[in-house]
Protein backbone atom coordinates (compact mmCIF):
# COMPACT_ATOMS: atom_id res chain seq x y z
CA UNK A 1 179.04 67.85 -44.49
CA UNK A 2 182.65 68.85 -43.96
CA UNK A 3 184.86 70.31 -46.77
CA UNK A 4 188.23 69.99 -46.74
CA UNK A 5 190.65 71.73 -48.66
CA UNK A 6 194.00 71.35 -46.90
CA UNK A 7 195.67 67.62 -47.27
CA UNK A 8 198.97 68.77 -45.66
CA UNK A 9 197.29 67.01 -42.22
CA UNK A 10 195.21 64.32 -42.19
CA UNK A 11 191.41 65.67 -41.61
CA UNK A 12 190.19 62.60 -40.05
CA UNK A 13 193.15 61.89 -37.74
CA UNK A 14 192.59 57.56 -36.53
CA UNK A 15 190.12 57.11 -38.83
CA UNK A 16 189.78 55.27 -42.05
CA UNK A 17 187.63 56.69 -44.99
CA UNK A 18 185.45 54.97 -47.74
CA UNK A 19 185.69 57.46 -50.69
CA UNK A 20 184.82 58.17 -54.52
CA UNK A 21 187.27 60.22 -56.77
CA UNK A 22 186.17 62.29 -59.73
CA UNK A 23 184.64 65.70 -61.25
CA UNK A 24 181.49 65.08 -60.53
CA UNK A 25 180.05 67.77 -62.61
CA UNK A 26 176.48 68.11 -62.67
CA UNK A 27 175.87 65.42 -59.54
CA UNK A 28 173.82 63.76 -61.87
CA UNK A 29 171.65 59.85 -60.94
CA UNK A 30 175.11 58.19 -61.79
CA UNK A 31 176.92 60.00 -59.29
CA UNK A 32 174.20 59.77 -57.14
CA UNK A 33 174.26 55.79 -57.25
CA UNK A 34 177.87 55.59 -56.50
CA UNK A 35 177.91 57.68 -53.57
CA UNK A 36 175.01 56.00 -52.13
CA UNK A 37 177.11 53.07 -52.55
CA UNK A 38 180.12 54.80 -50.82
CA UNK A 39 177.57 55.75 -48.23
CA UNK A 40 176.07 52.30 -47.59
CA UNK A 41 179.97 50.87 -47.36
CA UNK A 42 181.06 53.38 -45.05
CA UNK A 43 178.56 52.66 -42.79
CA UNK A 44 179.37 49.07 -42.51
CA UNK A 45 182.60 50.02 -42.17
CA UNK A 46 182.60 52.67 -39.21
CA UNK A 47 184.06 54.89 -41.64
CA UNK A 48 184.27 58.13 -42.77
CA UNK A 49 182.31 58.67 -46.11
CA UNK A 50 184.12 60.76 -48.74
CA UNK A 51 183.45 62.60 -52.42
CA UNK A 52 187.22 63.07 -53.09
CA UNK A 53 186.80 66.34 -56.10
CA UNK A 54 188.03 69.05 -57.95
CA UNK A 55 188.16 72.88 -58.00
CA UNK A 56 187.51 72.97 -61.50
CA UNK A 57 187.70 70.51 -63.97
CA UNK A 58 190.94 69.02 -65.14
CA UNK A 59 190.51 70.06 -68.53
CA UNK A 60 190.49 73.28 -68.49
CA UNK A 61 194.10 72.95 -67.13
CA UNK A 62 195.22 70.16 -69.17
CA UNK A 63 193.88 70.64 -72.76
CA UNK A 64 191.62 74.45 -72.25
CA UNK A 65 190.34 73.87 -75.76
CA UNK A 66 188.71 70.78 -74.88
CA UNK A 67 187.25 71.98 -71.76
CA UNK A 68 183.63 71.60 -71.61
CA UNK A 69 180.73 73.66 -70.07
CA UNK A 70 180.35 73.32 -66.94
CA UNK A 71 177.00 71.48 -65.31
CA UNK A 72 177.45 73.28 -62.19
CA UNK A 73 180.05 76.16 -60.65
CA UNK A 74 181.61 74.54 -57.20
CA UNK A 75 179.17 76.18 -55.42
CA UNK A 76 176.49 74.22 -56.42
CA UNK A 77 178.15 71.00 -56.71
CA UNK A 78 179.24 71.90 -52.99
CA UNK A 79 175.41 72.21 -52.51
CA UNK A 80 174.29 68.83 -54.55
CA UNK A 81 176.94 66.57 -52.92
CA UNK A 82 175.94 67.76 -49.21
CA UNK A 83 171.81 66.74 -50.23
CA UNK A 84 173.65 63.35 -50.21
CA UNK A 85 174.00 62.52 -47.01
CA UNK A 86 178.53 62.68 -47.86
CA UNK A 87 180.00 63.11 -44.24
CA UNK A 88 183.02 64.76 -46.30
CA UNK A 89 183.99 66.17 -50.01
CA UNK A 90 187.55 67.31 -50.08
CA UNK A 91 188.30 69.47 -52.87
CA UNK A 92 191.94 69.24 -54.49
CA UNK A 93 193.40 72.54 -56.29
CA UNK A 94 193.64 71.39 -59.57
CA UNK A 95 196.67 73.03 -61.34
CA UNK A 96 199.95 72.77 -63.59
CA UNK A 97 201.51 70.85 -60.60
CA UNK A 98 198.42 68.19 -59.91
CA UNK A 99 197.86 67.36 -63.81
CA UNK A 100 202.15 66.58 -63.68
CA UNK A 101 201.37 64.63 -60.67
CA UNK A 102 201.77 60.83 -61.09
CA UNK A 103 198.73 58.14 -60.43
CA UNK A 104 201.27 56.80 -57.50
CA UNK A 105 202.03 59.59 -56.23
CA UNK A 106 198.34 61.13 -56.33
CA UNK A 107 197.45 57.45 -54.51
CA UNK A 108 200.32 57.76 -51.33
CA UNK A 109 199.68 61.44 -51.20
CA UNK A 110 195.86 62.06 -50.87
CA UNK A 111 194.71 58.17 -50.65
CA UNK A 112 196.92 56.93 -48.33
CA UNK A 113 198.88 59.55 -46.32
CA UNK A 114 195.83 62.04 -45.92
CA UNK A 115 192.87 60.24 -46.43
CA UNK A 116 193.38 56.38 -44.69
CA UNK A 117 191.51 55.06 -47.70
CA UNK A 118 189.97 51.57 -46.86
CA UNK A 119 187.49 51.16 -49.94
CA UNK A 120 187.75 53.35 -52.61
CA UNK A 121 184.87 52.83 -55.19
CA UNK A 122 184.73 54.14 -58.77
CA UNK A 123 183.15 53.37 -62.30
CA UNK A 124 184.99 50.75 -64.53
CA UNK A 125 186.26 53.16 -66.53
CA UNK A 126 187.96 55.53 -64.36
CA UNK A 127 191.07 57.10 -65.14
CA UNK A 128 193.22 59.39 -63.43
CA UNK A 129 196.87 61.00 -62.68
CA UNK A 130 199.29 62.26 -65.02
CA UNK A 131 197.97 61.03 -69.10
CA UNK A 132 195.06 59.47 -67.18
CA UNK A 133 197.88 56.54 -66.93
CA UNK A 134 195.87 55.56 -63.70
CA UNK A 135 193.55 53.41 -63.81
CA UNK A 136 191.25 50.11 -61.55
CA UNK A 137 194.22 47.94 -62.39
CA UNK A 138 196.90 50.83 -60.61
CA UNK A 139 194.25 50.44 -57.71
CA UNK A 140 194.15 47.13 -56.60
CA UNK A 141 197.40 46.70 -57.09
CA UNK A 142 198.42 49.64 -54.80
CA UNK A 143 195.38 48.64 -52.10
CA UNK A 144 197.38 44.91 -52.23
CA UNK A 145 200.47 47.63 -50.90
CA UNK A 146 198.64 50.36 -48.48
CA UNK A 147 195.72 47.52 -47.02
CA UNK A 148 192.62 49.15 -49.21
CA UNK A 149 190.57 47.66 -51.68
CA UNK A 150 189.30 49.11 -55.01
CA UNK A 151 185.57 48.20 -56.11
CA UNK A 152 184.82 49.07 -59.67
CA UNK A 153 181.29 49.56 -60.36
CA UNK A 154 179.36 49.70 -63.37
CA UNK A 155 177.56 52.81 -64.53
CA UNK A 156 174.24 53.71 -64.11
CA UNK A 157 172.55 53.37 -67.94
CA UNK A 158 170.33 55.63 -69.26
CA UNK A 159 166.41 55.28 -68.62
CA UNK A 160 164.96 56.02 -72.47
CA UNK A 161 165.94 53.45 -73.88
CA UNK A 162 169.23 54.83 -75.30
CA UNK A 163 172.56 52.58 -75.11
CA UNK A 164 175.01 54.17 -72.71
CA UNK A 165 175.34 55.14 -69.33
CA UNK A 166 174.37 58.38 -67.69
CA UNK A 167 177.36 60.99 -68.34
CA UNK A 168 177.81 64.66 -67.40
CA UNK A 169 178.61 64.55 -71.55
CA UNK A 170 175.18 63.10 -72.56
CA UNK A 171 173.42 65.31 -70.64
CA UNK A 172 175.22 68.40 -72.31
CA UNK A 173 174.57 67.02 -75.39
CA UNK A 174 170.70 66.80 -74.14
CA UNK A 175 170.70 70.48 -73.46
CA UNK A 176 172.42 71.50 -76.56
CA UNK A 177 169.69 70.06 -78.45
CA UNK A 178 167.24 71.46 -75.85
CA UNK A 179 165.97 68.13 -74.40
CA UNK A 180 165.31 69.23 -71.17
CA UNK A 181 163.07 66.22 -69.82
CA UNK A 182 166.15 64.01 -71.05
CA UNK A 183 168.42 66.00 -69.44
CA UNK A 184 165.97 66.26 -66.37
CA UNK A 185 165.97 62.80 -66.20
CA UNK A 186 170.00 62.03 -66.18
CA UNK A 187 170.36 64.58 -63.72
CA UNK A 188 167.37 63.49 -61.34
CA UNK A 189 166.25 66.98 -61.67
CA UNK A 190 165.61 70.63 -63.73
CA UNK A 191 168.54 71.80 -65.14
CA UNK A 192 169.32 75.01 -63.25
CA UNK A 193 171.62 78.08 -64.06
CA UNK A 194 172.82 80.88 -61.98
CA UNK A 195 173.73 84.16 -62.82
CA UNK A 196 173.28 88.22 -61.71
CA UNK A 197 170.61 90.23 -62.69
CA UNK A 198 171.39 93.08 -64.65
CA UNK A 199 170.13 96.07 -66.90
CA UNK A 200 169.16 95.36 -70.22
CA UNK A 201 167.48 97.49 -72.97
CA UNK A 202 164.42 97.56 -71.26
CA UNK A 203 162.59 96.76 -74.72
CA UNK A 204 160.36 93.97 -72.83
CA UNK A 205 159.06 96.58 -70.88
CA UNK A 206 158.29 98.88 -74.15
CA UNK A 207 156.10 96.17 -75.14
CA UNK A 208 154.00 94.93 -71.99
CA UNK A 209 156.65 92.20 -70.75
CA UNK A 210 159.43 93.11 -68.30
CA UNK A 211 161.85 90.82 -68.47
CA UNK A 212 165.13 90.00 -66.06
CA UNK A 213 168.28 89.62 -68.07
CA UNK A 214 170.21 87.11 -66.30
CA UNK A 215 173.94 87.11 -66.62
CA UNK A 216 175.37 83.70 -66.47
CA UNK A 217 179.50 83.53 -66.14
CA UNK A 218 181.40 81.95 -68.51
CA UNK A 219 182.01 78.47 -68.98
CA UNK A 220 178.68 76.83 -67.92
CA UNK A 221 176.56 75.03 -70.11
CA UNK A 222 173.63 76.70 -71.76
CA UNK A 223 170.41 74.15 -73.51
CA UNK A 224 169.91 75.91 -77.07
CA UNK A 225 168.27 78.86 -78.07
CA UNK A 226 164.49 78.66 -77.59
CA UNK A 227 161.69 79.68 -74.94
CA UNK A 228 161.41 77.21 -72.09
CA UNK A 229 159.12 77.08 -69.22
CA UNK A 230 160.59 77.32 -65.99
CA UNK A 231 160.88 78.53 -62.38
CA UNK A 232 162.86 81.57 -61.38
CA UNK A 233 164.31 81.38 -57.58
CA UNK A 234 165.23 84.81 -55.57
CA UNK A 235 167.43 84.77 -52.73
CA UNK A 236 164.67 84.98 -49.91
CA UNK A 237 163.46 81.34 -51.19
CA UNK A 238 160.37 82.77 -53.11
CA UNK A 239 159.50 81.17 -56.74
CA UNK A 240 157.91 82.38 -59.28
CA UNK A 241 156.99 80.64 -62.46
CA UNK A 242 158.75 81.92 -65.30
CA UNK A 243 158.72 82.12 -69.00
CA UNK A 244 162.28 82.11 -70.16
CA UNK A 245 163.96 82.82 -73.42
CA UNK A 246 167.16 82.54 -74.42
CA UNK A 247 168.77 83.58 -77.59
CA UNK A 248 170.04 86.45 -79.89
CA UNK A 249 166.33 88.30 -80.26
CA UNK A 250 166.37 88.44 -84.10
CA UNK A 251 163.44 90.62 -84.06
CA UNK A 252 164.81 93.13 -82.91
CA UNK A 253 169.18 92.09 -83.64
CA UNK A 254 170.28 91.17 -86.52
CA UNK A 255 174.28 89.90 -84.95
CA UNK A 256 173.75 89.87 -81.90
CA UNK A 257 177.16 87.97 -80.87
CA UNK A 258 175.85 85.65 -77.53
CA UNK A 259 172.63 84.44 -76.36
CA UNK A 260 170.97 86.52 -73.88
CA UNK A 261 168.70 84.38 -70.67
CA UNK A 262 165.46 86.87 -70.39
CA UNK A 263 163.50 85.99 -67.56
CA UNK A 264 159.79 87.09 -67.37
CA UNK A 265 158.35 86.18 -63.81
CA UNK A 266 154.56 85.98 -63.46
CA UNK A 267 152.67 87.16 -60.89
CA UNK A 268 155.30 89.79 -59.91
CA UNK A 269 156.13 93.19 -59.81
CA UNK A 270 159.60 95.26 -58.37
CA UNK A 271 163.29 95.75 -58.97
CA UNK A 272 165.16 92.37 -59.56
CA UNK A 273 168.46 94.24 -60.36
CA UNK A 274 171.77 92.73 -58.76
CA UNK A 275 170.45 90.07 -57.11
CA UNK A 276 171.63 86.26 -57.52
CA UNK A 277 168.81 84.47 -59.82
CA UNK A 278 168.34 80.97 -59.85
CA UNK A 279 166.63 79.45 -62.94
CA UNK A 280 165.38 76.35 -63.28
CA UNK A 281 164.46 74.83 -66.97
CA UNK A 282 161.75 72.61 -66.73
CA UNK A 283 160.22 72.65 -70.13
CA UNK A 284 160.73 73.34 -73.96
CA UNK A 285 158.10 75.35 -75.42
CA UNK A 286 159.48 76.50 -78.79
CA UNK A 287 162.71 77.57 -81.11
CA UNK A 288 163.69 80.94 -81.24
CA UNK A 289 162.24 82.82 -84.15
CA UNK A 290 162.06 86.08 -85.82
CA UNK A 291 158.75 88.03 -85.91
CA UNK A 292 157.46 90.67 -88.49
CA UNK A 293 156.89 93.44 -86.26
CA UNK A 294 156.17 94.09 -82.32
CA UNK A 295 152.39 93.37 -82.64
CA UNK A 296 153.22 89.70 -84.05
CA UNK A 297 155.85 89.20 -81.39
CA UNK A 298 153.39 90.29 -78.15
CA UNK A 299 150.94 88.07 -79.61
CA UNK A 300 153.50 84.80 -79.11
CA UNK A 301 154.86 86.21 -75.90
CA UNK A 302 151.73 86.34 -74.77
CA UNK A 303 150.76 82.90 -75.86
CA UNK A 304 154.93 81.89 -74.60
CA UNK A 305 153.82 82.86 -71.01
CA UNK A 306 150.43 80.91 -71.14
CA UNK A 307 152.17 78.02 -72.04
CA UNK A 308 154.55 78.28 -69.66
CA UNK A 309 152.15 78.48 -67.20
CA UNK A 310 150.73 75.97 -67.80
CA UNK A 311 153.68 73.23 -67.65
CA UNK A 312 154.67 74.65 -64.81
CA UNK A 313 152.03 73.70 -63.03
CA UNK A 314 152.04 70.63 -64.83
CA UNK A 315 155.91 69.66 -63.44
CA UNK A 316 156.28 71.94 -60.04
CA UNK A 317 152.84 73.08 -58.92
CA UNK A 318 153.62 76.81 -59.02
């Protein structure tokens, strides 16, 4: 997959592109459907296949306050896009100067001078430009101009049942109410977090469980406070399953002022510190409580881990 970051040339000089536009935060089954569809066109086409995206999302320029969590840093949507099949994501710097930028001029600029759009497929609902004052309409009407064609499509609904499509917003909202399988689902895939491992308290290893305290950056999205079942990733490739909580440990805290992600890998033994983890939430196993004393607490840790043993095996096989 190529990504392009520099529109002042055109990166696929004589050819003509089929291309998507939009965040896509998360790369969730929604995203996935249109860019198969972009995929499928361009091919018929003889055309160059293209994920036209952001380096962060547009709110966080436009209204910060509003700005949600992120779903995935750019490295990892970088990452999901290419397990497309995408011959090409170009990724426009998203600033002061691009949120002031018109719908038109956004259109002749990237579209047509850089890109040589000849399809360009999005949902029915897209918006974009300066006050999202572009829209399918703007589109078509410009393709009738600059020889392209805009195909809206509609989005992918939800599979449970629920009335409304698949959205990088439900599935935050599934995670903030720690419904992992639901937010599993939407994404076709565990919900997975990055961060650096660094040194705690060491109070897990006081008690018989060692635990790696995973930094995650701000900004990205977080399910609830709870314990959840998952698997934890190293950067040789080597999993381990992995009971995880996260929360504010109100044994042992009584305001502590963020959640904490505690990762306790089983079947393993060494020094985790500094590396980049990768954690993968696969199940939720229970709320985060507090416990009279240490003895109670080891007890449901030790129970925590069985569990999570178990439905790991159950989902990856680990």
């Amino acid at each position: 997959m190529q990504v392009v970051t520099d529109l002042s040339v055109a990166p696929f000089p004589g050819e003509r592109t089929v291309l998507t536009i939009g965040v896509y935060d998360g790369v969730h089954v929604g995203h996935r459907t249109v860019i198969g569809q972009v995929r499928e066109r361009a091919a018929r086409e003889g055309a160059k296949s293209v994920v036209v995206t952001f380096d962060r999302h547009p709110l966080s320029v436009v209204r910060p306050e509003a700005a949600p969590r992120l779903l995935a840093n750019l490295d990892q949507k970088l990452e999901l896009l290419e397990s497309t099949g995408i011959d090409a994501v170009v990724i426009v710097p998203f600033d002061d100067a691009q949120a002031n930028e018109t719908p038109v001029e956004f259109v002749e600029r990237v579209l047509v001078n850089s890109l040589a759009a000849k399809v360009v497929i999005v949902g029915s609902d897209f918006h974009f430009g300066h006050m999202r004052q572009g829209n399918v309409t703007l589109l078509r009407e410009m393709g009738e101009r600059h020889d392209f064609t805009c195909e809206p499509v509609v989005l992918v609904p939800r599979a449970d049942g629920i009335d409304e499509p698949v959205s990088s917003t439900a599935i935050r909202r599934a995670l903030a109410g720690g419904e992992i399988d639901t937010a599993s689902r939407m994404l076709g895939r565990p919900y997975e977090v990055r961060g650096t491992v660094v040194s705690g308290d060491q109070r897990g290893r006081t008690i018989g469980f060692p635990t790696a305290n995973v930094q995650i950056p701000n900004g990205m999205c977080m399910p609830s406070d709870g314990v959840y079942a998952g698997v934890y990733t190293r950067p040789d490739g080597s999993e381990y399953a992995t009971a995880i909580n996260l929360g504010r440990r109100p044994t042992f805290y009584a305001n502590q002022e963020a959640s904490l992600l505690e990762a306790y890998l089983m079947d393993f033994s060494g020094d985790l510190y500094g590396e980049t983890a990768h954690v993968k939430f696969l199940a939720f196993l229970r709320s985060e409580k507090q416990f009279s004393g240490i003895d109670e607490l080891r007890q449901q840790l030790q129970l925590d881990i069985e569990h999570a043993r178990q439905a790991v095996r159950a989902r990856a096989g680990i």
